[in-house]
Protein backbone atom coordinates (compact mmCIF):
# COMPACT_ATOMS: atom_id res chain seq x y z
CA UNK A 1 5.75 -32.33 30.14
CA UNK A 2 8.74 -31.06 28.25
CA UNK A 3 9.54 -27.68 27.12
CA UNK A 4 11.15 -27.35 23.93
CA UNK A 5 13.05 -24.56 22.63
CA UNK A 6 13.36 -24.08 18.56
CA UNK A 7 12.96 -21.92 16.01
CA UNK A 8 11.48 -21.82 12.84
CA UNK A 9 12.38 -20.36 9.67
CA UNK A 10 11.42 -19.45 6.21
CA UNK A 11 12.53 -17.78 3.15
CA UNK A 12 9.80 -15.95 1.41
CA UNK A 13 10.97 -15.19 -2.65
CA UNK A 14 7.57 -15.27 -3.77
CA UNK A 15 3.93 -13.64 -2.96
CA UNK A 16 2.69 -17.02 -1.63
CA UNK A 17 1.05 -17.58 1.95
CA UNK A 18 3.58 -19.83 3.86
CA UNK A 19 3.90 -21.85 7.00
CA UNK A 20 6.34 -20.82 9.03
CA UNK A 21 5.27 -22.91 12.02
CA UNK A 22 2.42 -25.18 13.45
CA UNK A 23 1.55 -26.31 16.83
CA UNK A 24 1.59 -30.02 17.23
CA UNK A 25 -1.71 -31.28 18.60
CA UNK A 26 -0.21 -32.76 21.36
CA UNK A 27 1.17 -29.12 22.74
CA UNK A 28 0.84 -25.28 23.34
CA UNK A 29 3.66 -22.61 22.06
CA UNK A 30 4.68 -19.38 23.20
CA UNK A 31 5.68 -17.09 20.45
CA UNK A 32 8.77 -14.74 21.59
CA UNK A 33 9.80 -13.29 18.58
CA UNK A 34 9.02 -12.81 15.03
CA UNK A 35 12.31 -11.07 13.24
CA UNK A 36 11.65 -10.14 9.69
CA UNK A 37 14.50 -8.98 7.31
CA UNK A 38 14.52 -7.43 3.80
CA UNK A 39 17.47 -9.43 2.36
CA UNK A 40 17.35 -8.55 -1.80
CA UNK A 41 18.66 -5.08 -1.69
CA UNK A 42 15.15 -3.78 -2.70
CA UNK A 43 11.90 -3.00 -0.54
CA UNK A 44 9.27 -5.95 0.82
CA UNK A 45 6.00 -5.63 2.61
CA UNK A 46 5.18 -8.58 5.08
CA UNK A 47 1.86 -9.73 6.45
CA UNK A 48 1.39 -12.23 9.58
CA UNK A 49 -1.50 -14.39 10.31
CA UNK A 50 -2.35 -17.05 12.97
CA UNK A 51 -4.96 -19.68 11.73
CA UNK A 52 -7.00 -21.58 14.47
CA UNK A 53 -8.04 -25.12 14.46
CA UNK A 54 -10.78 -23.93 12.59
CA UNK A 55 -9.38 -22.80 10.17
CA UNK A 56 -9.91 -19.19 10.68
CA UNK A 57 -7.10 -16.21 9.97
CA UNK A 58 -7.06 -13.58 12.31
CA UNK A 59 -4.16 -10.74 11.64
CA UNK A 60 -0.96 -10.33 13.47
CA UNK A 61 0.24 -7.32 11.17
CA UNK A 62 -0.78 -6.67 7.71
CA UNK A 63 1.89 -4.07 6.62
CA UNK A 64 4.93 -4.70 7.98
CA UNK A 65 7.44 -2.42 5.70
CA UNK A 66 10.84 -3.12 4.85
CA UNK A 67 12.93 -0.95 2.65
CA UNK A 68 16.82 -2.46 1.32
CA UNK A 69 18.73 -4.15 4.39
CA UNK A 70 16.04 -3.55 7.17
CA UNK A 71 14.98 -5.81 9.64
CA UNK A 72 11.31 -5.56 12.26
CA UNK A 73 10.96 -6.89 15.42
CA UNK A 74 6.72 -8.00 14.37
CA UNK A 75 6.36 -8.77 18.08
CA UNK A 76 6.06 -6.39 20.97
CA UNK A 77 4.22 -9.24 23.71
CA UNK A 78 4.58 -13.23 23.55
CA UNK A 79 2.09 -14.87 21.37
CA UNK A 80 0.29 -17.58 22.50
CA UNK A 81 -1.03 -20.42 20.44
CA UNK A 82 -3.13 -23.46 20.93
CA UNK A 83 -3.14 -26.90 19.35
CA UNK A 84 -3.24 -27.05 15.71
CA UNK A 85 -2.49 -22.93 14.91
CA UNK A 86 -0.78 -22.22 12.47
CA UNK A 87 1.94 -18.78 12.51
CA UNK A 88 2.21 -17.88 8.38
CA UNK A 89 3.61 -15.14 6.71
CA UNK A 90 3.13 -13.34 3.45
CA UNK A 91 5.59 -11.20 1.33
CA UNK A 92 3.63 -9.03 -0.89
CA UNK A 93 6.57 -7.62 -2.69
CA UNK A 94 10.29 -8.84 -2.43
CA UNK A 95 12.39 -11.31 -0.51
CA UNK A 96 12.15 -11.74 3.11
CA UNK A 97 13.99 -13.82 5.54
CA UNK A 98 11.84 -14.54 8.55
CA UNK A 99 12.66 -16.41 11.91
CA UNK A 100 10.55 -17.42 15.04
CA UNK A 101 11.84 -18.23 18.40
CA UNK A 102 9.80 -20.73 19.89
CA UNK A 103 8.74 -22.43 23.55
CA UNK A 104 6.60 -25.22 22.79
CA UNK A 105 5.27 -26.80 25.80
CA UNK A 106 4.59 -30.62 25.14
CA UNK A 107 2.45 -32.61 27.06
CA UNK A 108 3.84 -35.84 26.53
CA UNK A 109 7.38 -36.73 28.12
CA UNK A 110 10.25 -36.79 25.52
């Protein structure tokens, strides 16, 4: 078993759903932070989902508000996912930089 430690990152510039990171199916991941920051001198709305294997979207936070130059902390409690989730995030309105830190725990030695 090997414990990995990584984060992910995205830029959002548009309004489209993206991936900011997926569980491999050979592992488990515990979320510790989501940090999302306004970064085009204007104001940006964010919204977080986790899909399961399934395929199903469940909410994280649907209105996370940024005016010019802030940054949220989306996280208040590690997230757990399973194999095969997938963390994305949504920028209704202006450009957002957004970074997860990461444990994933990897069943497989490497």
């Amino acid at each position: 078993m090997a414990n990995i430690y990584k984060n992910d990152k995205v830029s959002l510039t548009n309004t489209d759903l993206t991936t900011l990171y997926t569980v491999p199916s050979n592992s488990r991941a515990i979320v510790k932070s989501i940090n999302v920051a306004e970064d085009a001198a204007s104001t940006a709305v964010v919204k977080v989902t986790l899909t399961n294997a399934s395929g199903t979207a469940f909410v994280i936070d649907n209105d996370v508000n940024l005016t010019s130059g802030l940054k949220e902390q989306v996280l208040t409690e590690p997230l757990i996912m399973e194999e095969n989730e997938i963390l994305k995030v949504q920028a209704a309105s202006g450009a957002v930089d957004v970074v997860a830190s990461i444990l994933e725990i990897n069943r497989e030695d490497r």
